[in-house]
Protein backbone atom coordinates (compact mmCIF):
# COMPACT_ATOMS: atom_id res chain seq x y z
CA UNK A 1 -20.90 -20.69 -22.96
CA UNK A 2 -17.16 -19.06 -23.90
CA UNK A 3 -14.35 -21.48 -23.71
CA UNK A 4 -12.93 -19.16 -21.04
CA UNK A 5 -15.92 -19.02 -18.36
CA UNK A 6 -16.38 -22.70 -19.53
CA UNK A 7 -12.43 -23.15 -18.52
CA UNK A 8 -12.34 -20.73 -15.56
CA UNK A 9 -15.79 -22.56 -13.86
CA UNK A 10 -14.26 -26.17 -14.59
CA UNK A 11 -11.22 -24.88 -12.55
CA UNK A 12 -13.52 -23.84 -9.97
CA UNK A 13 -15.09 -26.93 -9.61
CA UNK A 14 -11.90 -29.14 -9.28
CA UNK A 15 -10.44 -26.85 -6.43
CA UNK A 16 -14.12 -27.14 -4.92
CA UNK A 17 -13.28 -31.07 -5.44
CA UNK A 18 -10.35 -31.06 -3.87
CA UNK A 19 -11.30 -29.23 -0.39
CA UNK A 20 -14.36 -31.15 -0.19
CA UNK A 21 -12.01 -34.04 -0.08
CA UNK A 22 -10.04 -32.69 1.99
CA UNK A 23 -12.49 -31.67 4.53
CA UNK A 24 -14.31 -35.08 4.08
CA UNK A 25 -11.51 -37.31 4.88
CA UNK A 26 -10.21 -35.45 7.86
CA UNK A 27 -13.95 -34.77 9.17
CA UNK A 28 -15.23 -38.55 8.68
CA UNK A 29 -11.91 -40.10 10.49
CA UNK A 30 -12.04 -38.12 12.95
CA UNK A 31 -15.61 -38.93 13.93
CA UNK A 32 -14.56 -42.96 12.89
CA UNK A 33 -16.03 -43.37 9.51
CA UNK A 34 -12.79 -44.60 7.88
CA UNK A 35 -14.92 -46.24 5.04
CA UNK A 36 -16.85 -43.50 3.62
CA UNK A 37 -16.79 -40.76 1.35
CA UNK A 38 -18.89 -37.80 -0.28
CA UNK A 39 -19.61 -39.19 -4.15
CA UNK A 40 -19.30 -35.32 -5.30
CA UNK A 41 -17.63 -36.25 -8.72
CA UNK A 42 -20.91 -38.36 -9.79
CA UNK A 43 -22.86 -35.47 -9.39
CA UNK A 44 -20.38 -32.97 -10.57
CA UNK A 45 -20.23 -35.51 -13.85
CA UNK A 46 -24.22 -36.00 -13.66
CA UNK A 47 -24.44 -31.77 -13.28
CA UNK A 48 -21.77 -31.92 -16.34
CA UNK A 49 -23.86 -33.91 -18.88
CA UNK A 50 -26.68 -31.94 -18.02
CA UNK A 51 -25.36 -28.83 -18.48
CA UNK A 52 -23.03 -28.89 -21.15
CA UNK A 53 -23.25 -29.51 -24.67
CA UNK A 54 -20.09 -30.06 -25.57
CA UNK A 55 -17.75 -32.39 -27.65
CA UNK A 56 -15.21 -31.79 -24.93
CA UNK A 57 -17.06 -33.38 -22.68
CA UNK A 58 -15.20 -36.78 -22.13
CA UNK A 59 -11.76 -35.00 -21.49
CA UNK A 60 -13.61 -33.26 -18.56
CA UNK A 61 -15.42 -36.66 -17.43
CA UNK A 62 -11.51 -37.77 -17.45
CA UNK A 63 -9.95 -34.49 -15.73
CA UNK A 64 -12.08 -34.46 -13.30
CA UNK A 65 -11.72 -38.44 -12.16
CA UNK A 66 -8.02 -38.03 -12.09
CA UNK A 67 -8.26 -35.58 -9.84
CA UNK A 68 -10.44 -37.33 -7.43
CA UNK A 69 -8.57 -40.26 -8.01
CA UNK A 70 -5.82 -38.53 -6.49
CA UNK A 71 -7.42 -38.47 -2.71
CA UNK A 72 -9.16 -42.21 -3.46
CA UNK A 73 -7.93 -45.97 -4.35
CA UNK A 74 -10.30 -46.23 -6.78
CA UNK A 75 -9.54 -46.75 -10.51
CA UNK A 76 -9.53 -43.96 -12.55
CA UNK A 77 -10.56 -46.39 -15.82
CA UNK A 78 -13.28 -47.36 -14.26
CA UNK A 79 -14.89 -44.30 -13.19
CA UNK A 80 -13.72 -42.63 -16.33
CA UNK A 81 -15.82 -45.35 -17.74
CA UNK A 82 -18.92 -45.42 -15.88
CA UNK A 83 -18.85 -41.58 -16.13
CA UNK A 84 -18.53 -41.54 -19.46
CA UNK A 85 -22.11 -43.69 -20.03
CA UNK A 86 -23.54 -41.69 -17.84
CA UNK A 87 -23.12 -38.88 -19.78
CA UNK A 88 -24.26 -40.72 -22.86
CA UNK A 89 -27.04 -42.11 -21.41
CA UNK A 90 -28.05 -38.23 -20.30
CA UNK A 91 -27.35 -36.67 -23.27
CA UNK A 92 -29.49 -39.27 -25.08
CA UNK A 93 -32.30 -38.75 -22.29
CA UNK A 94 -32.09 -35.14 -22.71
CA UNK A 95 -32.52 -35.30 -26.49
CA UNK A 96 -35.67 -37.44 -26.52
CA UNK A 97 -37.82 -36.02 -23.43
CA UNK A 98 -37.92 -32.48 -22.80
CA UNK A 99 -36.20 -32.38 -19.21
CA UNK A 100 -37.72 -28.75 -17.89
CA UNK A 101 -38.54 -29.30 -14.63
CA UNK A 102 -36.82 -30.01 -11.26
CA UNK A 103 -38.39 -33.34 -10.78
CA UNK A 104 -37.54 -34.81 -14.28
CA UNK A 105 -33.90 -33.58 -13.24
CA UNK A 106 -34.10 -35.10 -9.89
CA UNK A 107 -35.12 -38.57 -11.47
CA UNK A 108 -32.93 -38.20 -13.83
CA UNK A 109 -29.90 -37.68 -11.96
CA UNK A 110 -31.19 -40.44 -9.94
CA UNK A 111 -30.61 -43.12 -12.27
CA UNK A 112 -27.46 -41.70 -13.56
CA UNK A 113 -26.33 -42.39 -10.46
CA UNK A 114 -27.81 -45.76 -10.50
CA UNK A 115 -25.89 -46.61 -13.62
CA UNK A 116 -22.88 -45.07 -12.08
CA UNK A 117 -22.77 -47.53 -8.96
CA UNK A 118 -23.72 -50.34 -11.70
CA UNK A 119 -21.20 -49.78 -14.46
CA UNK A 120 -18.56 -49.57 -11.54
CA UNK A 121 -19.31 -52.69 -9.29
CA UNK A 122 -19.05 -54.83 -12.89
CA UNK A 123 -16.26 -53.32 -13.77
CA UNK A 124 -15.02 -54.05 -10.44
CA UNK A 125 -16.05 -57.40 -10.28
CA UNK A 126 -14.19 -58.51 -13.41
CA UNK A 127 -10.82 -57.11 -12.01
């Protein structure tokens, strides 16, 4: 991919970020679910590491946490963090099996999401 469709789609996907959270908080209190939230930046990570092959590929992990981290009380460090061994963990994955079809990518994203929730309730529970 060019640096400018890569730049242009990443912009793309934090706007998409944003009004999802926007829409999701006003939707969800307004029906009473104060305590709950879409997790679209794990999969937008997970989707990330999958995708992209790129050395760059931390600074988006971190772009794209601050910016959710604007409409959440979560820690940006530690999602930073968490998304940033996800993405090694699927990178290093990716480079041993062949990951072709949709159910390896399904698993897959399945237990970086696993090891997203992990890394982040230690991390949590040390603070």
């Amino acid at each position: 991919m060019k640096a400018k469709s890569i730049a242009i789609s990443f912009i793309l996907t934090v706007l998409l970020l944003s009004v999802v959270h926007i829409l999701s908080t006003t939707i969800f209190l307004a029906l009473g679910l104060s305590n709950y939230h879409l997790p679209l930046e794990v999969s937008i990570i997970v989707f990330l590491a999958l995708r992209l092959n790129t050395p760059f590929l931390p600074f988006y992990v971190l772009s794209i946490m601050l910016f959710h981290n604007v409409f959440s009380l979560d820690g940006w460090e530690s999602s930073t963090l968490a998304g940033l061994f996800v993405s090694f963990f699927i990178h290093f994955i990716k480079d041993k099996l062949h990951v072709g079809s949709g159910f390896a990518t399904v698993i897959l994203s399945f237990i970086g999401m696993i090891i997203w929730f992990v890394t982040t309730s230690t991390i949590f529970c040390y603070k």
